[in-house]
N, C-alpha and C. Protein backbone atom coordinates (compact mmCIF):
# COMPACT_ATOMS: atom_id res chain seq x y z
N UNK A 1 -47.38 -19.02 39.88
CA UNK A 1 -47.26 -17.70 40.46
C UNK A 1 -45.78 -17.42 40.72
N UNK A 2 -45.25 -16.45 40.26
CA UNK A 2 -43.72 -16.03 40.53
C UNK A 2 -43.97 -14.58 41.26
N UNK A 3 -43.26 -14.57 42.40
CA UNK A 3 -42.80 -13.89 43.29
C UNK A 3 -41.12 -13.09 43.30
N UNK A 4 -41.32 -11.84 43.69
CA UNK A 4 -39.88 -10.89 43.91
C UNK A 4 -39.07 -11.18 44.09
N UNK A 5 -39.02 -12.75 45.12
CA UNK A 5 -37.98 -13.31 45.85
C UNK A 5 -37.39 -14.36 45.21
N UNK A 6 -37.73 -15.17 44.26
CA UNK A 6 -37.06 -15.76 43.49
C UNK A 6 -37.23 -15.60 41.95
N UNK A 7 -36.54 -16.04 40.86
CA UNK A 7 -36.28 -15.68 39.90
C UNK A 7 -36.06 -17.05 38.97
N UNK A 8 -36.58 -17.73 38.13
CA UNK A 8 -36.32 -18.95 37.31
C UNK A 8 -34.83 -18.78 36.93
N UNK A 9 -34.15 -20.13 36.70
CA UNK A 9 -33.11 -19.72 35.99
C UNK A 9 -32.93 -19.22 34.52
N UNK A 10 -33.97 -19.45 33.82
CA UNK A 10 -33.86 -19.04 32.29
C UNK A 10 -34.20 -16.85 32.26
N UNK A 11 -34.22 -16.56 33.44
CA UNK A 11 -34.34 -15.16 33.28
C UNK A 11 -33.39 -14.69 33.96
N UNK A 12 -32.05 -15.44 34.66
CA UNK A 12 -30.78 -15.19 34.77
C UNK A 12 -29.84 -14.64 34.11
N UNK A 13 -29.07 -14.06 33.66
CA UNK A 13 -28.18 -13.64 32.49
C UNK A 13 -27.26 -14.89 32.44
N UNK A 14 -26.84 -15.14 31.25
CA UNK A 14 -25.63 -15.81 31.13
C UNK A 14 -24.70 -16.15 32.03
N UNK A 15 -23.67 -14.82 32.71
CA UNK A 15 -22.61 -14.57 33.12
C UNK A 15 -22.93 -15.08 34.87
N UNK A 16 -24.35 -14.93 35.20
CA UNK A 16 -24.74 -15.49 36.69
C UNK A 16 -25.01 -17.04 36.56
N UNK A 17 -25.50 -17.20 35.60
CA UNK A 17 -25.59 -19.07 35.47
C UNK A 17 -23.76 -19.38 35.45
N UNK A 18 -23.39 -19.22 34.50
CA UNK A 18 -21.66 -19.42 34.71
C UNK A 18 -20.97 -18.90 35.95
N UNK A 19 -21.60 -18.05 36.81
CA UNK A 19 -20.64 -17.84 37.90
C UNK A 19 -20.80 -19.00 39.07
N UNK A 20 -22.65 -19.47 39.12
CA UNK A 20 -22.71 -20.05 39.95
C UNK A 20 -22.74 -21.28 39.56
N UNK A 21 -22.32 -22.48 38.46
CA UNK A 21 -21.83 -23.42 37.92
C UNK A 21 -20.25 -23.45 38.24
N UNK A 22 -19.70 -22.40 37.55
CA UNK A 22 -18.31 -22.22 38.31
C UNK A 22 -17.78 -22.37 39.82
N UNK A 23 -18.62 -21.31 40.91
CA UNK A 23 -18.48 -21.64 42.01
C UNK A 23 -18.74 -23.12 42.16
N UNK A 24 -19.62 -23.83 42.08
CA UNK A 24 -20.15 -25.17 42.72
C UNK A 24 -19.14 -25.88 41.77
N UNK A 25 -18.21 -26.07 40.86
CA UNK A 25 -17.28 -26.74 39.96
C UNK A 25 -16.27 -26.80 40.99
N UNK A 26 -15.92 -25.64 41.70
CA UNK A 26 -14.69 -25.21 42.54
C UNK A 26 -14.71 -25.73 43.47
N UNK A 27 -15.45 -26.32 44.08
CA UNK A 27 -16.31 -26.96 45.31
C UNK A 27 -15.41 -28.34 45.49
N UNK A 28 -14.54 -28.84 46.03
CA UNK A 28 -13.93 -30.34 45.89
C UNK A 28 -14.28 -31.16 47.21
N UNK A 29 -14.61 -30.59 47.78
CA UNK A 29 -15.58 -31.30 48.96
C UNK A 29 -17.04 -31.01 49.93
N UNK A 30 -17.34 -32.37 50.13
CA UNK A 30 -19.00 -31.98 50.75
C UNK A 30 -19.19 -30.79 51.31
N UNK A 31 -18.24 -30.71 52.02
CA UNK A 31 -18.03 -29.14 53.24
C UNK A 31 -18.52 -27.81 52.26
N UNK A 32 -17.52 -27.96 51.35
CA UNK A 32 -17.41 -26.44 50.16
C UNK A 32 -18.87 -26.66 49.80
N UNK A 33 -19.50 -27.62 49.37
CA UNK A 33 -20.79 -27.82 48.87
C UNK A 33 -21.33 -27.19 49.56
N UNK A 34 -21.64 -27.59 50.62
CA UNK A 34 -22.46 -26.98 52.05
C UNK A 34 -22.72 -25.69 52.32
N UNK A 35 -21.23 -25.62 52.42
CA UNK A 35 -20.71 -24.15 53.04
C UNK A 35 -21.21 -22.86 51.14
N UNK A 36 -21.45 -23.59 50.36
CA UNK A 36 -22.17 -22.69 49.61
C UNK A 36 -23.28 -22.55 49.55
N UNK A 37 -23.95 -23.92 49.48
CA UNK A 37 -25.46 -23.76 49.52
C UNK A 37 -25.67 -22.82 50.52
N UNK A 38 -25.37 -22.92 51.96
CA UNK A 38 -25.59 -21.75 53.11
C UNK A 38 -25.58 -20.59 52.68
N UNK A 39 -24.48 -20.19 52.01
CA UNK A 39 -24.31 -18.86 51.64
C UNK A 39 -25.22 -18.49 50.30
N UNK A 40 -25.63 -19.17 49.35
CA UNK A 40 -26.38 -19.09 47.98
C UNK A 40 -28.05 -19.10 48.72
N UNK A 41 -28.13 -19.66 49.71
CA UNK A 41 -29.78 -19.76 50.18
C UNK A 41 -29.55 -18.30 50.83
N UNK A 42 -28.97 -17.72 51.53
CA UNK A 42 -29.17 -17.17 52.47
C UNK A 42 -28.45 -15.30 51.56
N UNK A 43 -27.99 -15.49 50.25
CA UNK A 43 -27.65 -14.11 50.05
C UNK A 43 -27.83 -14.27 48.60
N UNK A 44 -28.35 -15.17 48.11
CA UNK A 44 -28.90 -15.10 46.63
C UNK A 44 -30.02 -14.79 46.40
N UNK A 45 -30.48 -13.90 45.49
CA UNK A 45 -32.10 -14.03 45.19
C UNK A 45 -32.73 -14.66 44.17
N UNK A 46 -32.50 -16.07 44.21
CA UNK A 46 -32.67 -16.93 42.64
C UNK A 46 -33.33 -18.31 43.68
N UNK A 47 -33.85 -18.43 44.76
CA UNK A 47 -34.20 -19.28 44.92
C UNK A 47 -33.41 -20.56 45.67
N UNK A 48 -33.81 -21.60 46.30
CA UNK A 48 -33.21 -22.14 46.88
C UNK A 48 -32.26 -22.93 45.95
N UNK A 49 -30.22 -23.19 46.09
CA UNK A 49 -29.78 -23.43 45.28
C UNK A 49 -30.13 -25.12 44.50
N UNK A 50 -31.01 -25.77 45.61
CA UNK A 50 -31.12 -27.53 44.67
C UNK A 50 -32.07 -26.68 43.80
N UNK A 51 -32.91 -26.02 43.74
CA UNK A 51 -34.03 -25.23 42.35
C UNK A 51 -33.01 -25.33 41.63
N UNK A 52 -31.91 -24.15 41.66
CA UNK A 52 -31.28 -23.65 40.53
C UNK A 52 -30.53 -24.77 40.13
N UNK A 53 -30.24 -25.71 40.54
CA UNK A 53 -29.73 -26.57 39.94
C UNK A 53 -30.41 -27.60 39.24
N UNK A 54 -31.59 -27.44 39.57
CA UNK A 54 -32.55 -28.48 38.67
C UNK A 54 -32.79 -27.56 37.22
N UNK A 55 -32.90 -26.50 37.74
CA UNK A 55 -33.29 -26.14 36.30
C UNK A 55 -31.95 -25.60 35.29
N UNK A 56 -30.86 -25.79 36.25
CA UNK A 56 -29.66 -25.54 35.16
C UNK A 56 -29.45 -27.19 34.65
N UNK A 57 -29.85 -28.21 34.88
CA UNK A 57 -30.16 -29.36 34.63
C UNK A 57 -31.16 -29.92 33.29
N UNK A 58 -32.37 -28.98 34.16
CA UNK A 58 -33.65 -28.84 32.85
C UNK A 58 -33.07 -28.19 31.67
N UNK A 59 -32.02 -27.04 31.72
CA UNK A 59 -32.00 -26.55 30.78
C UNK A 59 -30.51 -26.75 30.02
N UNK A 60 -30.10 -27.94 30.16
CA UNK A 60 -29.10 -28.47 29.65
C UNK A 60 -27.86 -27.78 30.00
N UNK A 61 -27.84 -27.03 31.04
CA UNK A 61 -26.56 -26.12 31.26
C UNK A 61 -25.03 -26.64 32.15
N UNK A 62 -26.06 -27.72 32.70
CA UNK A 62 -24.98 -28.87 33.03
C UNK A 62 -25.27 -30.67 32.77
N UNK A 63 -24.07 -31.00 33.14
CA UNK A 63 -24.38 -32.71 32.96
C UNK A 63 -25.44 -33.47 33.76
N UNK A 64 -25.99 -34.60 33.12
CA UNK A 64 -26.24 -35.40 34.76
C UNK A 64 -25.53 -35.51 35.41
N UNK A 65 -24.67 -36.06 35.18
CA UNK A 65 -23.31 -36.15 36.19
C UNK A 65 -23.07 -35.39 37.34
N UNK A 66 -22.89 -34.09 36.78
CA UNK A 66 -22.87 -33.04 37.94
C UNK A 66 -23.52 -32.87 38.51
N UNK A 67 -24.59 -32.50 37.79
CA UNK A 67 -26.15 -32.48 38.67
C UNK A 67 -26.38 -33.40 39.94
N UNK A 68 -26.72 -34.60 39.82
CA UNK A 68 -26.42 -35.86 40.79
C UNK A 68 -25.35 -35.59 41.65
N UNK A 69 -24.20 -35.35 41.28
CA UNK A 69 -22.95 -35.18 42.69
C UNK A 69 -23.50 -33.88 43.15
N UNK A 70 -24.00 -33.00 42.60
CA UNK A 70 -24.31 -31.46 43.91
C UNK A 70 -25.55 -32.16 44.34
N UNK A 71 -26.79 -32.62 43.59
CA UNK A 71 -27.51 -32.91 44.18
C UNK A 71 -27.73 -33.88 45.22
N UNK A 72 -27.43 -34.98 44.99
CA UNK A 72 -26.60 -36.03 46.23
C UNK A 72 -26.28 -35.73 47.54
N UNK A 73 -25.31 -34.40 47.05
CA UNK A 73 -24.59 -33.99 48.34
C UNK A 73 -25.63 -33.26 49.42
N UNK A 74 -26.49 -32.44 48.58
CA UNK A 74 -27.54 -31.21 49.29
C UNK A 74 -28.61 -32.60 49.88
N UNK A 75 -29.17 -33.27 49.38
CA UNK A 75 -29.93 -34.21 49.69
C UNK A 75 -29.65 -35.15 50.97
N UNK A 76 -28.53 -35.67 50.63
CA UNK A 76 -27.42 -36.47 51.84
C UNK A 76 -27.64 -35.56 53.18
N UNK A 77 -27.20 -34.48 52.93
CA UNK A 77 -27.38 -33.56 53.92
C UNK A 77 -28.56 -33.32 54.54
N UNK A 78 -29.42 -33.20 53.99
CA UNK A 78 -30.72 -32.74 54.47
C UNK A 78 -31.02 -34.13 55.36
N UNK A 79 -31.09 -35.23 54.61
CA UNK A 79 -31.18 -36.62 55.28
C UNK A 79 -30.67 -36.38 56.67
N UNK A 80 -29.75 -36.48 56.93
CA UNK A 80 -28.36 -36.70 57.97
C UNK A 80 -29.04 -36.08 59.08
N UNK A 81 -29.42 -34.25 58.59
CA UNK A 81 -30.29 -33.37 59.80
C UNK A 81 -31.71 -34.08 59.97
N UNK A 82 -32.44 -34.30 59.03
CA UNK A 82 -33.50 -34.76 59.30
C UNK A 82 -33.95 -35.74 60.73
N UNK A 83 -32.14 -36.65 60.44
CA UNK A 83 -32.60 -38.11 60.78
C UNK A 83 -32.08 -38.29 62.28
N UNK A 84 -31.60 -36.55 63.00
CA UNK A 84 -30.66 -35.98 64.03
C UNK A 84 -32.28 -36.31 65.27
């Protein structure tokens, strides 16, 4: 079932998968990570950003590599609050 509020990444345009690969590239520490996901959950309409990154993952649009260091970081995080 797909809903208004989020959007798969394969029905993204091009130029929004590259902006938000770009942003999170620009990112050189956990903080910047953070401090985007906050802002990408909270004023994006594509879904929560570890989604979009799995499926820019699924859909070969980035490395493992990368994938794993944003994902890591969002995960780490969640841990850390969880474990508060």
């Amino acid at each position: 079932m797909t809903t208004t509020t989020t959007r798969p990444v394969d029905t993204m345009s091009k130029g929004v998968r590259e902006a938000i690969v770009d942003q999170l590239r620009a990112c050189q520490t956990t903080d910047e990570i953070l401090k985007f996901e906050g802002w990408f959950n909270k004023e994006a309409n594509s879904g929560p950003l570890y989604a979009v990154i799995c499926e820019l993952l699924l859909t070969r649009s980035i490395s493992r590599g990368v994938a794993v260091k944003w994902l890591k970081t969002l995960m780490n995080d969640r841990e850390t609050r969880l474990n508060k």
